[in-house]
PDB file of N, CA and C in Angstrom:
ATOM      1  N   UNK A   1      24.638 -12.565   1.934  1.00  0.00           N
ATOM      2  CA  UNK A   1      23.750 -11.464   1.650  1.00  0.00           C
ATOM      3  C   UNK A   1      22.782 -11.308   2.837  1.00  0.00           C
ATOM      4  N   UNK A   2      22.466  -9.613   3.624  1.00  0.00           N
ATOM      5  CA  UNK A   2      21.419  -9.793   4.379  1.00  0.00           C
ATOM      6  C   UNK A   2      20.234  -9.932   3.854  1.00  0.00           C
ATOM      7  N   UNK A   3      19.512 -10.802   4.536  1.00  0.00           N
ATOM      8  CA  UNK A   3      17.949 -10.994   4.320  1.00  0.00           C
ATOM      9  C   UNK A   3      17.084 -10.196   5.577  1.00  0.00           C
ATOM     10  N   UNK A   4      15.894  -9.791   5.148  1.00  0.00           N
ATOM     11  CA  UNK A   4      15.163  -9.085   5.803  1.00  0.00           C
ATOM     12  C   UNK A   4      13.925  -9.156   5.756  1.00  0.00           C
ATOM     13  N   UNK A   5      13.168  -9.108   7.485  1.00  0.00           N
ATOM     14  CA  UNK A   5      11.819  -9.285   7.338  1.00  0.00           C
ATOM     15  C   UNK A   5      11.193  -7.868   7.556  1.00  0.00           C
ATOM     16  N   UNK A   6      10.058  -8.225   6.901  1.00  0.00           N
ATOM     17  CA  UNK A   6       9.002  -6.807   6.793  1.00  0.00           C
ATOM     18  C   UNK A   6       7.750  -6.939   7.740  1.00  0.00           C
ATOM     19  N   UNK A   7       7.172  -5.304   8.514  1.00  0.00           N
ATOM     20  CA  UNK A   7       6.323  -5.648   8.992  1.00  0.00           C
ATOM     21  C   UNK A   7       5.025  -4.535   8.476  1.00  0.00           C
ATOM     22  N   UNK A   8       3.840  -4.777   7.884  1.00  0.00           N
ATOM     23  CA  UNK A   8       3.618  -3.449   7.678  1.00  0.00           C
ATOM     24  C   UNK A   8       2.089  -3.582   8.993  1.00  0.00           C
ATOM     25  N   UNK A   9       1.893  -2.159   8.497  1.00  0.00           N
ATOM     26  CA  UNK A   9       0.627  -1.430   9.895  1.00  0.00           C
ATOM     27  C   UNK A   9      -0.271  -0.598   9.076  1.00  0.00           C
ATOM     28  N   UNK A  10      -1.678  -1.031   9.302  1.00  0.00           N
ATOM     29  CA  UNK A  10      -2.418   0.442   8.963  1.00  0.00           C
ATOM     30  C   UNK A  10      -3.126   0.764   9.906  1.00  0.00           C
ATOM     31  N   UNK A  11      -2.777   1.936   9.453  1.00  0.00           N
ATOM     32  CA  UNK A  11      -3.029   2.787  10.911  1.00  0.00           C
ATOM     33  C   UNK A  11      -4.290   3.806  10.724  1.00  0.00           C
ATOM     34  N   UNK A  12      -5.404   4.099  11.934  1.00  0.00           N
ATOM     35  CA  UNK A  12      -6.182   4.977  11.850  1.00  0.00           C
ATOM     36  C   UNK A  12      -6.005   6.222  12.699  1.00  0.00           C
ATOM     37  N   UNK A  13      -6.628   7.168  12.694  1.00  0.00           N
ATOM     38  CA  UNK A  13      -6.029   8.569  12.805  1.00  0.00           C
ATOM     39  C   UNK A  13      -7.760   8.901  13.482  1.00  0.00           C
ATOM     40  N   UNK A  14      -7.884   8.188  14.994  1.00  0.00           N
ATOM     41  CA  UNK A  14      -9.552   9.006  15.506  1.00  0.00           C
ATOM     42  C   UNK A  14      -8.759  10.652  15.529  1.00  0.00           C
ATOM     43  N   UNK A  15      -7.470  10.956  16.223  1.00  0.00           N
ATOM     44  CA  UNK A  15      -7.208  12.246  16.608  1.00  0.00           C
ATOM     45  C   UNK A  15      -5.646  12.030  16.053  1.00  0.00           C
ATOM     46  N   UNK A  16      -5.157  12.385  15.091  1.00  0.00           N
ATOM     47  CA  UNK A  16      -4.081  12.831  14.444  1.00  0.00           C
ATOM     48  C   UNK A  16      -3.167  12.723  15.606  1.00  0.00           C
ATOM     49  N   UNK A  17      -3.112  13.764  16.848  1.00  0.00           N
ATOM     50  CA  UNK A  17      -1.836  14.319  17.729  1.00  0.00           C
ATOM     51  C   UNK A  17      -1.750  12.924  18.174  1.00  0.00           C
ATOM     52  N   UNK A  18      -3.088  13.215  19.180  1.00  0.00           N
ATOM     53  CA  UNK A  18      -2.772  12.391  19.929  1.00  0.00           C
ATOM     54  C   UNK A  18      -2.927  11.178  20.342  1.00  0.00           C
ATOM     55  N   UNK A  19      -3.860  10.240  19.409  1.00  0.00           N
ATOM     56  CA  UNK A  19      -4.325   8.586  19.505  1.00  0.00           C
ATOM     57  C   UNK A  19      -3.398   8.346  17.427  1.00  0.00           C
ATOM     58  N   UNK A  20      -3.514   7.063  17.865  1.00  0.00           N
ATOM     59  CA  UNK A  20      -3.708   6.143  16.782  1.00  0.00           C
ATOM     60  C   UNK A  20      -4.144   4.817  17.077  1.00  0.00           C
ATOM     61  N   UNK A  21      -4.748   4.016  16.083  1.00  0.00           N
ATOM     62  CA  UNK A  21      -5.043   3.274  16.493  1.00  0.00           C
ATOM     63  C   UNK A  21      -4.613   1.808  14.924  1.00  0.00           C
ATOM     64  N   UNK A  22      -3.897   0.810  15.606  1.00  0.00           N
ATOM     65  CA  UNK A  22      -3.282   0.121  14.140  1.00  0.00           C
ATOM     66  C   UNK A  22      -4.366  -0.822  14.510  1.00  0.00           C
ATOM     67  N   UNK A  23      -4.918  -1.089  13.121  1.00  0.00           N
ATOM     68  CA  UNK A  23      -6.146  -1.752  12.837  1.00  0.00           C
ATOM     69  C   UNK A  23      -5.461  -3.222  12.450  1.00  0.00           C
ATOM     70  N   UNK A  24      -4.346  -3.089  11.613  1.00  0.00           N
ATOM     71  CA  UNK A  24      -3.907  -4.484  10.553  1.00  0.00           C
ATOM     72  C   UNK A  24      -2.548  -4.315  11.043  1.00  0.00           C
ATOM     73  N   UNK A  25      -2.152  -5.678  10.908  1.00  0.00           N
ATOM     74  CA  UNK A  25      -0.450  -5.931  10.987  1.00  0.00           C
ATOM     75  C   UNK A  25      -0.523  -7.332  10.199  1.00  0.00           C
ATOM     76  N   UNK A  26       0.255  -7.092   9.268  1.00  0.00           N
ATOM     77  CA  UNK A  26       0.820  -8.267   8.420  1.00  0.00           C
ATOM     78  C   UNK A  26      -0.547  -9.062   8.026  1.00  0.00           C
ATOM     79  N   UNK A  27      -1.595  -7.799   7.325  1.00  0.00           N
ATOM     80  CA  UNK A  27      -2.706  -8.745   6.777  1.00  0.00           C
ATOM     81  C   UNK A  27      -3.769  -9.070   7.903  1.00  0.00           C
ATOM     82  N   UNK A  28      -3.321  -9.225   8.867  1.00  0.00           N
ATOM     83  CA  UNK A  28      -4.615  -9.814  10.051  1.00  0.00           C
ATOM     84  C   UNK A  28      -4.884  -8.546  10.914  1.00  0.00           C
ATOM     85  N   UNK A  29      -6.301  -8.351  11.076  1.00  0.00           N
ATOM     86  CA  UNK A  29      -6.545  -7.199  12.242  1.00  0.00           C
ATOM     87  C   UNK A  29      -6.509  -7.162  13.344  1.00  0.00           C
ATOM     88  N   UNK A  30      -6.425  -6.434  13.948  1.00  0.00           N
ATOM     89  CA  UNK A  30      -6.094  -7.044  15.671  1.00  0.00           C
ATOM     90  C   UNK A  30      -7.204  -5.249  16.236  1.00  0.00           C
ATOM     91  N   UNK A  31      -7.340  -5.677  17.395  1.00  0.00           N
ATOM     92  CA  UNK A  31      -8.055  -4.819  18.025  1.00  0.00           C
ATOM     93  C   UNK A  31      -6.866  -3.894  19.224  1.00  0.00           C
ATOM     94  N   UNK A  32      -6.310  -4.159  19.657  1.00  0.00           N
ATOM     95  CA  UNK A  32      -4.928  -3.744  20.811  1.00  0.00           C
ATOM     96  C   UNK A  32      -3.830  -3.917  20.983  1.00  0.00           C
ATOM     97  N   UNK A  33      -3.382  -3.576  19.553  1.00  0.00           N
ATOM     98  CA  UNK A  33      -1.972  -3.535  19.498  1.00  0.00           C
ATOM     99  C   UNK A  33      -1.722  -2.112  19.188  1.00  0.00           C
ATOM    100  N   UNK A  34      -0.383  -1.946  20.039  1.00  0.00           N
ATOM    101  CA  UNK A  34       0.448  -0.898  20.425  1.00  0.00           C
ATOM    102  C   UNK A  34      -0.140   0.474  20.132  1.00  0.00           C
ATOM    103  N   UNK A  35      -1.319   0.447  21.084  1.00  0.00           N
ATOM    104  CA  UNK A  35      -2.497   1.564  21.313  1.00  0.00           C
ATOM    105  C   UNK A  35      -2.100   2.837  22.197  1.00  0.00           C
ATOM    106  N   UNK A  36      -1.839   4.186  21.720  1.00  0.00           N
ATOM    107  CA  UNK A  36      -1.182   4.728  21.962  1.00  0.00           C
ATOM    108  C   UNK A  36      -0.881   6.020  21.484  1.00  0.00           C
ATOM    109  N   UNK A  37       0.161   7.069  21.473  1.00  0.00           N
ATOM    110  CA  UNK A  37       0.344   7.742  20.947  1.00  0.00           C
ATOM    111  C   UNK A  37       1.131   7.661  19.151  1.00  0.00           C
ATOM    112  N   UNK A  38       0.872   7.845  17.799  1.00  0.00           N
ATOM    113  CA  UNK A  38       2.130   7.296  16.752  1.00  0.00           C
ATOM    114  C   UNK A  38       3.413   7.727  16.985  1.00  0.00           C
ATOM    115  N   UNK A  39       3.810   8.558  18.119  1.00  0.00           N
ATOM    116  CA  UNK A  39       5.390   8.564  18.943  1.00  0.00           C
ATOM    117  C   UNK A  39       5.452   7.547  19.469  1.00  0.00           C
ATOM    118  N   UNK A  40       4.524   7.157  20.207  1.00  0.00           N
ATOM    119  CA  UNK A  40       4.639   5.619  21.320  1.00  0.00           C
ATOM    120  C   UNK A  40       4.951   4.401  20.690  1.00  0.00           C
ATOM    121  N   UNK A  41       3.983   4.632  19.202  1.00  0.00           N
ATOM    122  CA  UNK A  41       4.322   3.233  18.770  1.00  0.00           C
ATOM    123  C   UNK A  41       5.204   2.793  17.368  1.00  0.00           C
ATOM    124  N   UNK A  42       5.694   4.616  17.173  1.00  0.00           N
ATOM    125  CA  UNK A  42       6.710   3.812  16.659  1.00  0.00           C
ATOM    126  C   UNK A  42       8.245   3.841  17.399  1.00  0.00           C
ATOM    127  N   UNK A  43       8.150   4.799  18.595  1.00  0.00           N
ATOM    128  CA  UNK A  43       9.586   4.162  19.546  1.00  0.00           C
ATOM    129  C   UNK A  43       9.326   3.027  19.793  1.00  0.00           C
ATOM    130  N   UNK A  44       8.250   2.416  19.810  1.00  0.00           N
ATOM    131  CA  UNK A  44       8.241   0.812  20.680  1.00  0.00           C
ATOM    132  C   UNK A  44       8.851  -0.382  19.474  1.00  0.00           C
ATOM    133  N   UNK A  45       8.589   0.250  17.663  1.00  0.00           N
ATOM    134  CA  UNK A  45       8.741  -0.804  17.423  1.00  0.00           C
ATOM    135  C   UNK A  45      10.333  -0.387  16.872  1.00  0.00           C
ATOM    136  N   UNK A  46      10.794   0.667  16.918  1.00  0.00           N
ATOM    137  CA  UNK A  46      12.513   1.011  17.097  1.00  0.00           C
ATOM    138  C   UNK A  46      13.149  -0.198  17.795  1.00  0.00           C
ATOM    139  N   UNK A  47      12.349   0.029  19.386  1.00  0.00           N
ATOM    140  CA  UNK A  47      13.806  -0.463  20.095  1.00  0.00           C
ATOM    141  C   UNK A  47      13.108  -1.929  19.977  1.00  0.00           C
ATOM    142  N   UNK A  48      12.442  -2.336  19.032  1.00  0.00           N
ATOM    143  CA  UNK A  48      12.272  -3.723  18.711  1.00  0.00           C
ATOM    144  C   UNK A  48      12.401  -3.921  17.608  1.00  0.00           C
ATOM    145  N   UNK A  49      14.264  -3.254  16.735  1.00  0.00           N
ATOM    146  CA  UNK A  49      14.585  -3.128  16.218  1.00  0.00           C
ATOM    147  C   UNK A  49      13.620  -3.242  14.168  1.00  0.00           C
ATOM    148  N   UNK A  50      12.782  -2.725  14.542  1.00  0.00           N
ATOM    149  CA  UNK A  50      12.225  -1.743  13.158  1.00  0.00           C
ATOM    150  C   UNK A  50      12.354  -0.567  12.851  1.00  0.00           C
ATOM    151  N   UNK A  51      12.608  -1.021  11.074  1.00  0.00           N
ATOM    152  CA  UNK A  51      13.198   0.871  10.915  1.00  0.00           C
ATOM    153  C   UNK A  51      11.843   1.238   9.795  1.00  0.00           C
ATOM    154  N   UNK A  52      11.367   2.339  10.158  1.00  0.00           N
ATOM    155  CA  UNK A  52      10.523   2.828   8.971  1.00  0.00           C
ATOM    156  C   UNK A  52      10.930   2.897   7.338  1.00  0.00           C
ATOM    157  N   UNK A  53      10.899   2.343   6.624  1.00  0.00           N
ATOM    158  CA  UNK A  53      11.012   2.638   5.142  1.00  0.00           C
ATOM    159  C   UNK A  53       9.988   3.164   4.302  1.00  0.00           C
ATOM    160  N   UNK A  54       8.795   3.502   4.805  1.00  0.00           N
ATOM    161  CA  UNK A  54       8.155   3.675   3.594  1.00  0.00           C
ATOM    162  C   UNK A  54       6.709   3.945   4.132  1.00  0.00           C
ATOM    163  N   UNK A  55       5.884   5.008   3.606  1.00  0.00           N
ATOM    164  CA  UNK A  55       4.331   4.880   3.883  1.00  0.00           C
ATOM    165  C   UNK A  55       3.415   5.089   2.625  1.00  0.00           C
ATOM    166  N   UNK A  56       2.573   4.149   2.347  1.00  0.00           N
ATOM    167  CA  UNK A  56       1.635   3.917   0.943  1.00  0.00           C
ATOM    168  C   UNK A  56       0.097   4.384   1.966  1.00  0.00           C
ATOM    169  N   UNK A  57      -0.292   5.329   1.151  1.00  0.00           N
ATOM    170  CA  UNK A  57      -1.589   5.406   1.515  1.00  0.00           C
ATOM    171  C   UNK A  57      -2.720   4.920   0.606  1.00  0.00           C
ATOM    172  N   UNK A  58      -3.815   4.467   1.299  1.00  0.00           N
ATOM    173  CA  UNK A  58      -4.812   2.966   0.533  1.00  0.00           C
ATOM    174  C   UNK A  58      -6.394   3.377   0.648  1.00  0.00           C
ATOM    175  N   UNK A  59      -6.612   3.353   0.022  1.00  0.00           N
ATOM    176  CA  UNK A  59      -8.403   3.811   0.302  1.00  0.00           C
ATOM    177  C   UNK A  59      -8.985   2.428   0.578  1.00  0.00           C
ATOM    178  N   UNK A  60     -10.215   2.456   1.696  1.00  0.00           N
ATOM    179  CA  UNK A  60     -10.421   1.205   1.678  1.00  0.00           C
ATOM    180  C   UNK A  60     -12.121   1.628   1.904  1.00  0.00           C
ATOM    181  N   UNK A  61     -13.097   0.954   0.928  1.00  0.00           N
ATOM    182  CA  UNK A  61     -14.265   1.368   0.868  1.00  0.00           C
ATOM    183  C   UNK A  61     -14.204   3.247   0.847  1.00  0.00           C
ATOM    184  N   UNK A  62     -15.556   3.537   1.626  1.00  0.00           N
ATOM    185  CA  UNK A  62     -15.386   4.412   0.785  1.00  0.00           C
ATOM    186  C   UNK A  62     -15.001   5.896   2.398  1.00  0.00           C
ATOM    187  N   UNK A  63     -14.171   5.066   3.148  1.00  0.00           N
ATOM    188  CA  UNK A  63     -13.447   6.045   4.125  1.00  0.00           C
ATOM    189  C   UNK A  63     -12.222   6.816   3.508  1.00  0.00           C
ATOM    190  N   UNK A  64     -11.983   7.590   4.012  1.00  0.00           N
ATOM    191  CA  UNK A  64     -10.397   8.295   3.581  1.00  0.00           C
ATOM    192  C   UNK A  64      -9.278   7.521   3.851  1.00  0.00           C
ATOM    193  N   UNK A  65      -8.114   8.061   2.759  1.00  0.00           N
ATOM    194  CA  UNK A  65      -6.871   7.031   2.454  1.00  0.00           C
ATOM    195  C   UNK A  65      -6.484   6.726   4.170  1.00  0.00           C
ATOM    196  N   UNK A  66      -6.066   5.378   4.628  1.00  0.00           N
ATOM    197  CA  UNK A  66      -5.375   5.367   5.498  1.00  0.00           C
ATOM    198  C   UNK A  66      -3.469   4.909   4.955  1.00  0.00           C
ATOM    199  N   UNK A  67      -3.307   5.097   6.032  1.00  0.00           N
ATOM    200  CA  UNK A  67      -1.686   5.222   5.523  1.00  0.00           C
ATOM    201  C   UNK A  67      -1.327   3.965   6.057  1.00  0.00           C
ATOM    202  N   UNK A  68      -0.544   2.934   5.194  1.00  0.00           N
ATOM    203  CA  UNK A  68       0.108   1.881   5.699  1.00  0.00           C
ATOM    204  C   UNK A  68       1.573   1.672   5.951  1.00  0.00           C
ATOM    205  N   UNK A  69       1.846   1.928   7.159  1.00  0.00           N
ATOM    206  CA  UNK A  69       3.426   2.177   7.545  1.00  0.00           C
ATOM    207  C   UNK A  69       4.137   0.228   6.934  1.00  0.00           C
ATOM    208  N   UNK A  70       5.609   0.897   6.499  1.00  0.00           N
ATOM    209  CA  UNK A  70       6.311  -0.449   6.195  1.00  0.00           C
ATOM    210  C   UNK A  70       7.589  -0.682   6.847  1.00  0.00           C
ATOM    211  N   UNK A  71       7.872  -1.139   7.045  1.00  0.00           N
ATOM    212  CA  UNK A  71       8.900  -1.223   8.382  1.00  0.00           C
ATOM    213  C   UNK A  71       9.929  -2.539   7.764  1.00  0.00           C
ATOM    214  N   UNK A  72      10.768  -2.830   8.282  1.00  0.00           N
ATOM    215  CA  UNK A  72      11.667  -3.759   7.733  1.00  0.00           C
ATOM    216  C   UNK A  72      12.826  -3.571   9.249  1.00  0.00           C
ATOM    217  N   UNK A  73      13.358  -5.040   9.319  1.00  0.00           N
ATOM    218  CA  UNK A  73      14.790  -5.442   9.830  1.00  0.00           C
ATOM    219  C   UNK A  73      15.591  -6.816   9.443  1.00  0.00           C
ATOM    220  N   UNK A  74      16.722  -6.788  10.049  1.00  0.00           N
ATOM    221  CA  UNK A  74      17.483  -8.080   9.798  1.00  0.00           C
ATOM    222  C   UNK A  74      16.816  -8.942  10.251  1.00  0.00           C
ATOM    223  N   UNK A  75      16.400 -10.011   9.132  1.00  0.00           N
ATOM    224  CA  UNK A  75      16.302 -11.294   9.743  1.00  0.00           C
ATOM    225  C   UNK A  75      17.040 -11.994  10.778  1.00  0.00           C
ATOM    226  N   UNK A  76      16.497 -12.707  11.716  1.00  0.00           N
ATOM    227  CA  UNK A  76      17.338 -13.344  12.790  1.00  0.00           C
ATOM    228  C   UNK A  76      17.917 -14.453  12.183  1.00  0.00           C
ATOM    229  N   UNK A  77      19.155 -15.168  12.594  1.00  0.00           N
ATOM    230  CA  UNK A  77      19.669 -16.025  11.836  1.00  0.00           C
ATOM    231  C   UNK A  77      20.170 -15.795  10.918  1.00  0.00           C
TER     232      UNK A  77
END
């Protein structure tokens, strides 16, 4: 049976087109990861074989919903 790991992202929106900025990955925040355009970063995590499955949007305090991308691939091994 394949097994599969998940990666999720929430993502902030300073300018919709053209920034995003992913605040969280897998629970921990990070400040500069894959900072960029949301074309940029999700071709980057394509050809690092992630496929989009799914986006849950989350209210957190009392800012507007951000959207948490969920991503999934084959486990290695």
């Amino acid at each position: 049976m394949k097994k599969w790991e998940y990666l999720t992202a929430i993502v902030a929106y300073p300018d919709i087109i053209s920034k995003t900025t992913v605040r969280v990955v897998n629970g921990g925040e990070v400040t500069d990861w894959k900072k960029g355009t949301l074309w940029d970063s999700l071709s980057r995590l394509g050809d690092e074989g992630w496929e989009l499955v799914g986006i849950h949007w989350a209210q957190f305090g009392q800012s507007p919903p951000d959207p948490i991308y969920i991503f999934k691939r084959p486990k290695a091994g």
